[in-house]
Protein backbone atom coordinates (compact mmCIF):
# COMPACT_ATOMS: atom_id res chain seq x y z
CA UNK A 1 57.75 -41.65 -13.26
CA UNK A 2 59.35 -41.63 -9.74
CA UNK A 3 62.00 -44.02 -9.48
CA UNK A 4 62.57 -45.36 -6.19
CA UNK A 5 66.04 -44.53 -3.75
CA UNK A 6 66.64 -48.40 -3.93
CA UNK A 7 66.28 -48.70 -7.87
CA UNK A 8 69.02 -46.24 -8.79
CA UNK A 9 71.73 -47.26 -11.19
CA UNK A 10 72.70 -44.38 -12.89
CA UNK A 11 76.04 -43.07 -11.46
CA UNK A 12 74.72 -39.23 -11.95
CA UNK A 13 71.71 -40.00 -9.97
CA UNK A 14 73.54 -42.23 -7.60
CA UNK A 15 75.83 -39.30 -6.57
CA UNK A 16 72.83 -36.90 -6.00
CA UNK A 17 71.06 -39.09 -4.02
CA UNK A 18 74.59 -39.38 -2.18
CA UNK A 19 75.10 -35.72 -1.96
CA UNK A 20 71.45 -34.86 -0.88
CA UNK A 21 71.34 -37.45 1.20
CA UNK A 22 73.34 -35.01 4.08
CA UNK A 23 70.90 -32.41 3.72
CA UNK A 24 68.06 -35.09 5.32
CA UNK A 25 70.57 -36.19 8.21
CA UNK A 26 71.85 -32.76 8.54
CA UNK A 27 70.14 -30.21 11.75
CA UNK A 28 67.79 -28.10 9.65
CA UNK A 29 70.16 -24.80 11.02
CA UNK A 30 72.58 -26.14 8.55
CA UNK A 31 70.08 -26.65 5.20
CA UNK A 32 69.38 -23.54 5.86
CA UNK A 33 72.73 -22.01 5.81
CA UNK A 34 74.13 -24.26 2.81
CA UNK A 35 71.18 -23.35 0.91
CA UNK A 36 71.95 -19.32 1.57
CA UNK A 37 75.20 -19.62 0.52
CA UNK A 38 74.26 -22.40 -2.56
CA UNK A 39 71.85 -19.54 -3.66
CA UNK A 40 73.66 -16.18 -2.74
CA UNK A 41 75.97 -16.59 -0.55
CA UNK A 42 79.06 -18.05 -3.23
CA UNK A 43 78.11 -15.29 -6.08
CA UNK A 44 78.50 -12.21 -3.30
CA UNK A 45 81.98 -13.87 -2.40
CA UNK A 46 82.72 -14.11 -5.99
CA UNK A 47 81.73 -10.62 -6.44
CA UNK A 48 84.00 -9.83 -3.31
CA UNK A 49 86.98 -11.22 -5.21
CA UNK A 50 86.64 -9.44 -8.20
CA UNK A 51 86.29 -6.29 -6.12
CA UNK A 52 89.70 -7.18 -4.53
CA UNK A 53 91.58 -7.88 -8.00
CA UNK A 54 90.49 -5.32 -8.89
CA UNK A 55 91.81 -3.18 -6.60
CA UNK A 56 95.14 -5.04 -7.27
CA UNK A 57 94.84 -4.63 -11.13
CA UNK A 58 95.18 -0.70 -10.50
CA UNK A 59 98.62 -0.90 -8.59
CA UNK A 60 100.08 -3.27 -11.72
CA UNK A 61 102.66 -1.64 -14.07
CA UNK A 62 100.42 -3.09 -16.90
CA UNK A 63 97.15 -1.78 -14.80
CA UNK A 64 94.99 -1.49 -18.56
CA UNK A 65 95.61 -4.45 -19.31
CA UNK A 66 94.72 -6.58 -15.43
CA UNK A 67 91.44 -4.48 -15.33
CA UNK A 68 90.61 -5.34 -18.94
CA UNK A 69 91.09 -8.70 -18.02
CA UNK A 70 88.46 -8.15 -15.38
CA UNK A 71 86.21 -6.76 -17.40
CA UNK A 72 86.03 -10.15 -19.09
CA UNK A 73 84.68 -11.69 -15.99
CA UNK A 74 81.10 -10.46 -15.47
CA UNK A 75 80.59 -10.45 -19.54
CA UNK A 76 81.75 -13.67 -20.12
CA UNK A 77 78.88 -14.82 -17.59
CA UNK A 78 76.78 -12.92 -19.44
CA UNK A 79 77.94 -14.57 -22.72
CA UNK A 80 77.51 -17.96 -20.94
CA UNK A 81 74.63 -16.88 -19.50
CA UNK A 82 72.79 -16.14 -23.42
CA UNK A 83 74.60 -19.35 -24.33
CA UNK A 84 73.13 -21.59 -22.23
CA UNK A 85 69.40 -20.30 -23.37
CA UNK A 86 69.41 -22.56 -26.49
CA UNK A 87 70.98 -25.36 -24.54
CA UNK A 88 68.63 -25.74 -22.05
CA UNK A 89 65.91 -25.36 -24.33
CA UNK A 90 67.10 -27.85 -26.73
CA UNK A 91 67.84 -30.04 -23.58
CA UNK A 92 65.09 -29.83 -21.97
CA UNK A 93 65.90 -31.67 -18.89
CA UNK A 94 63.46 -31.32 -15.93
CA UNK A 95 64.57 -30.52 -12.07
CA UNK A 96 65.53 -33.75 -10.45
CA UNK A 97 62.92 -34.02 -7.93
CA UNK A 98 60.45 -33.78 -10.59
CA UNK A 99 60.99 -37.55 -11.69
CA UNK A 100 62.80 -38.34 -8.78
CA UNK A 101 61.78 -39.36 -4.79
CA UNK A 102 63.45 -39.42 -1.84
CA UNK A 103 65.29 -36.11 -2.75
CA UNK A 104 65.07 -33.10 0.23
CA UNK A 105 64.64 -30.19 -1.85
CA UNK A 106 65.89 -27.09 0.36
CA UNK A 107 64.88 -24.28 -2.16
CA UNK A 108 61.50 -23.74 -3.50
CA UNK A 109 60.63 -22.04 -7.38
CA UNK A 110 62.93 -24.10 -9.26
CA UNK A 111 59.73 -27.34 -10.13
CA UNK A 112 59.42 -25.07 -13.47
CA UNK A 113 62.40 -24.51 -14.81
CA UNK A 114 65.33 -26.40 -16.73
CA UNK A 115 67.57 -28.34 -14.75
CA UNK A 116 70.93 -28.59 -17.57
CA UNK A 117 72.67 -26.43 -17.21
CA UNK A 118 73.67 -25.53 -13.91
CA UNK A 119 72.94 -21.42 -13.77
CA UNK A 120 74.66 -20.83 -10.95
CA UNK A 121 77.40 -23.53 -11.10
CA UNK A 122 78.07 -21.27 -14.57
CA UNK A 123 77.98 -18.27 -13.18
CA UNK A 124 80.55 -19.56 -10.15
CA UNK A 125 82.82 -21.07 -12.69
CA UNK A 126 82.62 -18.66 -15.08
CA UNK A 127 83.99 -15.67 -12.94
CA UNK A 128 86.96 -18.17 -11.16
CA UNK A 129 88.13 -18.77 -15.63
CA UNK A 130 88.52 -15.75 -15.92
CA UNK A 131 89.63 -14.10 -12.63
CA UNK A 132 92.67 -16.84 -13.03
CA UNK A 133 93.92 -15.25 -15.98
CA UNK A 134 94.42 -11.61 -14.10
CA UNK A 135 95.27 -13.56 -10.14
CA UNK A 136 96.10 -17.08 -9.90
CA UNK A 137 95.84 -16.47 -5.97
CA UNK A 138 92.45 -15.33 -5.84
CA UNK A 139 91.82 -17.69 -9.02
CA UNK A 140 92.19 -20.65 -6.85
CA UNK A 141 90.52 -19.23 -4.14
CA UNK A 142 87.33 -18.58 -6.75
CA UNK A 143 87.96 -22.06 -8.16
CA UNK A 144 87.31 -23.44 -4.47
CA UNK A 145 84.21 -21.25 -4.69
CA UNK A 146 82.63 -22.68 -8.05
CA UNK A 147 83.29 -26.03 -7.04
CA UNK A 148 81.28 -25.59 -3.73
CA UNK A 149 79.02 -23.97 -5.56
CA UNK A 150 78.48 -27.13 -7.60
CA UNK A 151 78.15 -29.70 -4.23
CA UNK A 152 75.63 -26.83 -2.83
CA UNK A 153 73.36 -27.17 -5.71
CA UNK A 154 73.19 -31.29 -5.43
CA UNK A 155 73.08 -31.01 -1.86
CA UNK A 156 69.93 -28.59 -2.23
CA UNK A 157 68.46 -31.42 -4.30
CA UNK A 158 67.73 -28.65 -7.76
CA UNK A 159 70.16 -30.17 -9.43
CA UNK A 160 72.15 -33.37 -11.21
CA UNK A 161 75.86 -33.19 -11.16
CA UNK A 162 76.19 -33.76 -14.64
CA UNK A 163 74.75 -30.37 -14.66
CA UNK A 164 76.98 -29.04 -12.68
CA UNK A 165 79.63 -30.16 -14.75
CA UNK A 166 77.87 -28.97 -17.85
CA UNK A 167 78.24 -25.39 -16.10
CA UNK A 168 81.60 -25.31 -15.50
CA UNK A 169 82.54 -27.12 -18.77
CA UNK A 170 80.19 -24.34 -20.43
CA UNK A 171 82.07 -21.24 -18.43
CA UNK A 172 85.42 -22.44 -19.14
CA UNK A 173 85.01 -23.01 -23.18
CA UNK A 174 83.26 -19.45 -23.06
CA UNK A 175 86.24 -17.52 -21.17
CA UNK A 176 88.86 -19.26 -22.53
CA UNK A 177 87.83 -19.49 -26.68
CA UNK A 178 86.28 -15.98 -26.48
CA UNK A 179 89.42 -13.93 -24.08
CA UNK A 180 91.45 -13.42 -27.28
CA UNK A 181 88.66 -11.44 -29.17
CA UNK A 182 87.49 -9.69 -26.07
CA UNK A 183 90.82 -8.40 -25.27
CA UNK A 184 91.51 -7.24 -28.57
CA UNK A 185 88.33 -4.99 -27.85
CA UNK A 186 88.85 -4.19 -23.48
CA UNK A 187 92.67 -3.34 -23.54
CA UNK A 188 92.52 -0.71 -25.65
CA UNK A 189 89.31 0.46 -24.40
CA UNK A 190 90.83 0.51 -20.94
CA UNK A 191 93.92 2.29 -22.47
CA UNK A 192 92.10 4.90 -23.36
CA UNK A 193 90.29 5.28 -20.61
CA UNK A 194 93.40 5.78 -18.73
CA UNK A 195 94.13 8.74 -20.72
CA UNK A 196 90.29 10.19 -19.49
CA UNK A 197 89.08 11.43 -16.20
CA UNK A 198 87.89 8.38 -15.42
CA UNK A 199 91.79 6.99 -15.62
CA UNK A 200 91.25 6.19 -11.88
CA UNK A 201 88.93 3.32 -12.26
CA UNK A 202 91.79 1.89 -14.84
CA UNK A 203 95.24 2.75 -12.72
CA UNK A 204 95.89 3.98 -8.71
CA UNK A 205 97.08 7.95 -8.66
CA UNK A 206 100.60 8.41 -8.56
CA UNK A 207 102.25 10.62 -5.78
CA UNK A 208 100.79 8.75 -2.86
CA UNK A 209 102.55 8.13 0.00
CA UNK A 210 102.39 4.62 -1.00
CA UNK A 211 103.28 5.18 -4.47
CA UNK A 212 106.38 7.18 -3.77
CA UNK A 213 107.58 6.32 -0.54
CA UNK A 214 106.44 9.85 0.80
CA UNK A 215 105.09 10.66 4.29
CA UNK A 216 102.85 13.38 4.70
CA UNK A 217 105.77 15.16 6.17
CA UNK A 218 108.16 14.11 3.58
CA UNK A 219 110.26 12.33 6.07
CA UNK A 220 110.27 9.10 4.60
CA UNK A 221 111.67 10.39 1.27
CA UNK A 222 113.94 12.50 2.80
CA UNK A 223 115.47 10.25 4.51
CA UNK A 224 115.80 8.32 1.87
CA UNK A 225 117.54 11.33 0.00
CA UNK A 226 119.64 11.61 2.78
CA UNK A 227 120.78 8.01 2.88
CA UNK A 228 120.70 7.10 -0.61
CA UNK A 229 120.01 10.29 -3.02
CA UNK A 230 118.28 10.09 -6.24
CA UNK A 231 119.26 6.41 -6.45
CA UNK A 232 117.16 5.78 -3.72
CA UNK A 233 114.21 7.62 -4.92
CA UNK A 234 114.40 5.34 -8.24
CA UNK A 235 114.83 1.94 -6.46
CA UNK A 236 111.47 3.33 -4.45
CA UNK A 237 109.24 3.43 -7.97
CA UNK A 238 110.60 0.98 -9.99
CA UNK A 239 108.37 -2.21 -10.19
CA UNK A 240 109.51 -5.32 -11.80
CA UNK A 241 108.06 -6.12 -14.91
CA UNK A 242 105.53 -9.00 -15.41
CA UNK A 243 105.99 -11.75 -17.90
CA UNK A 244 102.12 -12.71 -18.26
CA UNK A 245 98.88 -11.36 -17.28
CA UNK A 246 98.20 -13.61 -14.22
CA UNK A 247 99.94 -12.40 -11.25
């Protein structure tokens, strides 16, 4: 049954007719481009992050244990991902448009599938969880991410935002309850990888010129030499320790 734009009471459909209600006074350039990055667009920025923090997890003093962390990300989503079969099975809640008018639907595909949860709105959260515990910095900035994720799906019109919300509620128990046991299994995984020849995907080489302070010349550490002697070449490597995982 369709139920009418005027009729609605329900706060959750109230707020979707709210949200989607842009997307019908909005130029048609614009649907387009929210509903790229709603459908794509968020996930390859996501993915851009963790390619970043990664990156960053290399150059760490406890590098094994920032990348394992990272790890964590894409199979959590995976674990949420499996999760959220049974749910939206047992759920069984249909697309919005499908028993509701009025709603501009920018994406097309989606009449035949489960509405709760929100995939992608787990997906989004899912990686920001988990890349927090490795970066808050680019954990915020991934935590802006999800949460756009979750307007761009209710401004599309494919989905409720109690679904979003059931996404990121879903992400965050999964990252959080399961990190202990999958760390018990990633950092010393990653450990000893470090020790293999693939130790480079785990830590950055040593005896760059930005690991050392050395120039391709050698003038840099020579003058440091120079200046300072072997107490200058030690202040150059040291790196503070960290006092948690997040940095």
């Amino acid at each position: 049954m369709s139920t009418p734009l005027a009729d609605t009471t329900n706060p959750d459909l109230d707020l979707l007719y709210a949200v989607n209600g842009l997307a019908r006074r909005a130029p048609e350039s614009l649907d387009r481009a929210v509903s790229w990055v709603g459908e794509y667009g968020i996930l390859i920025g996501l993915a851009l992050l963790g390619l970043v923090a990664w990156l960053q997890a290399r150059r760490r003093p406890d590098a094994p244990v920032a990348v394992a962390g990272l790890l964590w990300a894409p199979l959590s989503v995976a674990v949420a991902e499996l999760a959220n079969l049974p749910v939206s099975a047992i759920v069984d809640r249909p697309r919005p448009f499908v028993d509701h008018s009025g709603l501009e639907v920018l994406v097309e595909g989606k009449a035949g599938t489960h509405s709760f949860v929100s995939d992608h709105s787990t997906m989004s959260m899912g990686i920001a969880v988990a890349l927090f515990l490795v970066n808050r910095r680019l954990g915020w900035i991934a935590g802006g991410l999800a949460l756009l994720q979750g307007f761009c799906r209710m401004y599309m019109g494919v989905h409720y935002p109690t679904d979003v919300l059931g996404g990121f509620a879903l992400a965050t128990a999964v990252v959080l309850l399961l990190a202990p046991i999958a760390m018990a299994v990633l950092v010393p995984l990653c450990h000893a990888l470090a020790r293999t020849p693939l130790a480079p995907l785990v830590r950055a080489r040593r005896g760059t010129g930005a690991d050392t302070g050395r120039g391709p010349g050698g003038g840099r550490q020579g003058w440091r030499s120079r200046r300072g002697g072997a107490r200058g070449t030690v202040r150059s490597e040291e790196q503070p320790p960290e006092s948690d995982l997040a940095a």
